[in-house]
C-alpha atoms as a PDB file:
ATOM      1  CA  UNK A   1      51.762  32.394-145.144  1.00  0.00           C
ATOM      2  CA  UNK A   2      49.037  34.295-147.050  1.00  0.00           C
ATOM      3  CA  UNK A   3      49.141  34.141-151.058  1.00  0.00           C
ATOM      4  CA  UNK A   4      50.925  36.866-153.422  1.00  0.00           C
ATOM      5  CA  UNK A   5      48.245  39.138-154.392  1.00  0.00           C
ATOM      6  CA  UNK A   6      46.389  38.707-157.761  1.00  0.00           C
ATOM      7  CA  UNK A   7      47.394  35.015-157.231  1.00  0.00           C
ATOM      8  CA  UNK A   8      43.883  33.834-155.839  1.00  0.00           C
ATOM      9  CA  UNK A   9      40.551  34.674-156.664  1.00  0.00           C
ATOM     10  CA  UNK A  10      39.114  34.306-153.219  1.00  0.00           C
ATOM     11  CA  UNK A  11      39.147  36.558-150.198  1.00  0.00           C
ATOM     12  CA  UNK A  12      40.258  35.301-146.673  1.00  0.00           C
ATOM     13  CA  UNK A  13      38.205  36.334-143.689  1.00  0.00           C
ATOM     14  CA  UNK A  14      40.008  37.979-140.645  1.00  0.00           C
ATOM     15  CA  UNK A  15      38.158  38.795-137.963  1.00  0.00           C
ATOM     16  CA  UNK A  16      39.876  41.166-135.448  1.00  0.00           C
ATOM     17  CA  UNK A  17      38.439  42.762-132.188  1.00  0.00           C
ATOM     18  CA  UNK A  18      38.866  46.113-131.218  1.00  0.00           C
ATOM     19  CA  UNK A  19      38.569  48.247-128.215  1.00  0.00           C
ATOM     20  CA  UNK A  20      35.729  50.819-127.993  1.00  0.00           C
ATOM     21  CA  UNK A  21      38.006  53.947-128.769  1.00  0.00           C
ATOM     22  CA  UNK A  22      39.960  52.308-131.650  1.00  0.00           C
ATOM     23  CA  UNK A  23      36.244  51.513-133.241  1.00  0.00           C
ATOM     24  CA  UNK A  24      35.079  55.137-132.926  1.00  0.00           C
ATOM     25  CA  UNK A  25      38.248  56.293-134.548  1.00  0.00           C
ATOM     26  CA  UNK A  26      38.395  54.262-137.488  1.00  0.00           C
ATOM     27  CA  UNK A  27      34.354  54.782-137.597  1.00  0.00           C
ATOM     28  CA  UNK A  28      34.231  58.535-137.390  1.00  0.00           C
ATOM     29  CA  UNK A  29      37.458  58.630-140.470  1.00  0.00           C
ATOM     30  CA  UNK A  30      35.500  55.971-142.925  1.00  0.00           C
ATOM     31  CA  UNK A  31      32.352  58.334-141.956  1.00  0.00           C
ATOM     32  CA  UNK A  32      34.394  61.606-142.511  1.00  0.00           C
ATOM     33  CA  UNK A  33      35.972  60.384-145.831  1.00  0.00           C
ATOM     34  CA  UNK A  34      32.721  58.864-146.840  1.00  0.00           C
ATOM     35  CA  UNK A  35      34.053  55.267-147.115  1.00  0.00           C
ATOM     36  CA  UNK A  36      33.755  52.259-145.135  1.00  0.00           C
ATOM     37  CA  UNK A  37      35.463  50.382-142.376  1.00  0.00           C
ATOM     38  CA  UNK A  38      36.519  47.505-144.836  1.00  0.00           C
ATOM     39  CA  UNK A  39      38.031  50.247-146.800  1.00  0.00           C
ATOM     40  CA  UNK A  40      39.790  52.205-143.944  1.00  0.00           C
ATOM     41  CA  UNK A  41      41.175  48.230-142.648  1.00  0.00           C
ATOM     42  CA  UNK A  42      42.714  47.723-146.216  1.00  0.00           C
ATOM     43  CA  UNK A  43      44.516  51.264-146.401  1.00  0.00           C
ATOM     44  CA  UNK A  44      45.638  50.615-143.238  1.00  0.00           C
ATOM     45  CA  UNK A  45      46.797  46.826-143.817  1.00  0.00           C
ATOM     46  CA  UNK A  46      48.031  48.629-147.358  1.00  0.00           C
ATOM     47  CA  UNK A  47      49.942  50.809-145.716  1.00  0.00           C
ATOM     48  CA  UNK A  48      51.627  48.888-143.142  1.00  0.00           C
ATOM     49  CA  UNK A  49      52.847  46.369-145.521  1.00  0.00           C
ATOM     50  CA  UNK A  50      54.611  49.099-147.784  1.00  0.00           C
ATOM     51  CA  UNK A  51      55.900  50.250-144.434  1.00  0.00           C
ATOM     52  CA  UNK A  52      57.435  46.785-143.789  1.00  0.00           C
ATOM     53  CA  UNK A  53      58.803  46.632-147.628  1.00  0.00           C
ATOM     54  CA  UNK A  54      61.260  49.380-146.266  1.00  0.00           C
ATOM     55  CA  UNK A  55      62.141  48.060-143.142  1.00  0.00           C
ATOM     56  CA  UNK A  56      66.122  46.854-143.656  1.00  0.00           C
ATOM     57  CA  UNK A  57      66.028  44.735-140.264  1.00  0.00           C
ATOM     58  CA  UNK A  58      62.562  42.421-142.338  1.00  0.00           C
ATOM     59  CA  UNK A  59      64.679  43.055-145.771  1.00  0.00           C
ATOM     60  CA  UNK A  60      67.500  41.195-144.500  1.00  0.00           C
ATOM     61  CA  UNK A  61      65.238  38.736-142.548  1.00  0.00           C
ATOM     62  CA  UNK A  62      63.755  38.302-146.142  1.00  0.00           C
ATOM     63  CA  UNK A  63      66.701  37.922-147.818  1.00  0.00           C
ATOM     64  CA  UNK A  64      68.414  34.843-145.350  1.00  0.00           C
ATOM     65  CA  UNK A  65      64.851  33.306-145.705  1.00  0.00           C
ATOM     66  CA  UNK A  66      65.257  33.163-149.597  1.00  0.00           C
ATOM     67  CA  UNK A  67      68.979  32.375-149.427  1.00  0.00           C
ATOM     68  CA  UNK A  68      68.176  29.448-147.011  1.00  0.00           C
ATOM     69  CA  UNK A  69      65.078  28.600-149.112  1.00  0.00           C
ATOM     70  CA  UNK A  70      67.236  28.236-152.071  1.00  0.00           C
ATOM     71  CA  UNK A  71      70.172  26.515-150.599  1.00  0.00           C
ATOM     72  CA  UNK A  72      67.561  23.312-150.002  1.00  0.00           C
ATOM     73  CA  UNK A  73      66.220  23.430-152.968  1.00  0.00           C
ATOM     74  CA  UNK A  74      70.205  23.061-154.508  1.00  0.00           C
ATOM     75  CA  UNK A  75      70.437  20.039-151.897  1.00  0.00           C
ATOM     76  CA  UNK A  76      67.173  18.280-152.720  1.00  0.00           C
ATOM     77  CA  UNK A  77      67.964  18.609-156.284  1.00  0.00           C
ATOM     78  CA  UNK A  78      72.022  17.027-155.678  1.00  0.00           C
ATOM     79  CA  UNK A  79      70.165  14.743-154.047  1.00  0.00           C
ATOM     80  CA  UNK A  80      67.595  13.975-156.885  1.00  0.00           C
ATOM     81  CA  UNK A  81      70.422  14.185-159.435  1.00  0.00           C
ATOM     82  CA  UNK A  82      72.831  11.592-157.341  1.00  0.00           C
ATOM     83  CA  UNK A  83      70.177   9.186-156.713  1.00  0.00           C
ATOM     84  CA  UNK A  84      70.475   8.359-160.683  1.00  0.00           C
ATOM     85  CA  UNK A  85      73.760   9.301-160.995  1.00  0.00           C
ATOM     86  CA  UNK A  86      76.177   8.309-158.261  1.00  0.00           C
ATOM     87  CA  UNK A  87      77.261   4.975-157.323  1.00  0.00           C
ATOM     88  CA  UNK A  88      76.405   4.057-153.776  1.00  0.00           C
ATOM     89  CA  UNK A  89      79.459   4.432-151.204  1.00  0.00           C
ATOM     90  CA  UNK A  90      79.558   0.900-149.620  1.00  0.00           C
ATOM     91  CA  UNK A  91      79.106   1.214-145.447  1.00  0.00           C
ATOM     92  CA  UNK A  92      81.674   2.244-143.325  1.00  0.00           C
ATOM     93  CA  UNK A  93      83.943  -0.814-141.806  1.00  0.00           C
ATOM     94  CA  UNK A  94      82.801  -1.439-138.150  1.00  0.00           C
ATOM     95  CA  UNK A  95      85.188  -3.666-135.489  1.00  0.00           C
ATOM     96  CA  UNK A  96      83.585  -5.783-132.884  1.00  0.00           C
ATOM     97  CA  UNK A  97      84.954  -4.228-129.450  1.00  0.00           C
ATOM     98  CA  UNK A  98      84.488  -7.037-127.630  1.00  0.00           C
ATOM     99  CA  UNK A  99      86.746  -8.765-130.171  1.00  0.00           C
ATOM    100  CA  UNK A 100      89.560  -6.522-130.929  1.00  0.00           C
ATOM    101  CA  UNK A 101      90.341  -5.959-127.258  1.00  0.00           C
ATOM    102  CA  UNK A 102      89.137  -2.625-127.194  1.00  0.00           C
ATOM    103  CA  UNK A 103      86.664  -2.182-124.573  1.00  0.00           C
ATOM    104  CA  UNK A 104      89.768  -3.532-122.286  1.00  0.00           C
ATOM    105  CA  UNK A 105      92.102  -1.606-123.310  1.00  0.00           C
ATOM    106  CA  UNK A 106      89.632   1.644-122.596  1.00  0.00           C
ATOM    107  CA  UNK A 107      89.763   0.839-119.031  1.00  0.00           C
ATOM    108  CA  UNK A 108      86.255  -0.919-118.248  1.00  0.00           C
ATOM    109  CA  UNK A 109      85.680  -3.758-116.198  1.00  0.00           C
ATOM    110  CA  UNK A 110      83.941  -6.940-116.749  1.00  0.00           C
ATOM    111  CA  UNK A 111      81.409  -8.426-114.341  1.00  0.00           C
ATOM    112  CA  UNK A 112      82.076 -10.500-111.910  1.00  0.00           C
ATOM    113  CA  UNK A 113      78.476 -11.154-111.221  1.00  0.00           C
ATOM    114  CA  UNK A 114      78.488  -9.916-107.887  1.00  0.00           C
ATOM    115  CA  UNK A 115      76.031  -7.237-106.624  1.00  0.00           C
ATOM    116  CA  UNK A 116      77.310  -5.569-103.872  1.00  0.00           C
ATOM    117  CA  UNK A 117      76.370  -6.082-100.707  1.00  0.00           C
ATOM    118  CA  UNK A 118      73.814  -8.893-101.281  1.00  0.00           C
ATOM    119  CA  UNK A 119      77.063 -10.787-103.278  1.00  0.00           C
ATOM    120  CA  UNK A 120      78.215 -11.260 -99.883  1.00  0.00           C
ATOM    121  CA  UNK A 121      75.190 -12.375 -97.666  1.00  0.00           C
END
């Protein structure tokens, strides 16, 4: 993700190609309103992003993001706050199967320590 603006002092480079006929467009409009092609990209970049801060389908795409964004940070912080808080739940209680009967009672079968067909030869 690129930086707020006015939050960095540096420019990033982006290097983009374009076809022939896009590149004699935006050439002949910086040349016809006396400006540049950097200038022309960035009122063009400008202008797509305000277009996008109107878009509802990216608004609400924005708005789960943050939601989402700020329903970890409430976990991580529960989490944080618990680790010096709470007491530690003790494990759960885990039975043997092969002693309680269980695997038995589910219907397997033990080994007879045959292998099929070579049992028999």
């Amino acid at each position: 993700m690129s930086t707020p603006e006015g939050s960095s002092s540096r420019e990033i480079t982006l290097a983009i190609k374009l076809d022939p006929a896009r590149h004699a467009q935006l050439t002949w409009i910086a040349e016809l309103r006396g400006t540049t092609l950097k200038a022309e990209s960035f009122k063009a970049v400008d202008a797509y992003i305000e277009a996008a801060k109107q878009d509802p389908e990216l608004i609400a795409k924005a708005t789960a993001a943050r939601e989402e964004i700020e329903r970890q940070a409430r976990e991580r912080q529960e989490a944080i706050a618990n680790l010096f808080t709470a007491p530690t739940p003790p494990p759960p209680i885990q039975e043997d199967e092969t002693e309680s009967g269980e695997s038995e009672a589910k219907g397997t079968r033990r080994s007879t320590g045959r292998r099929g067909p070579q049992a028999s030869e």
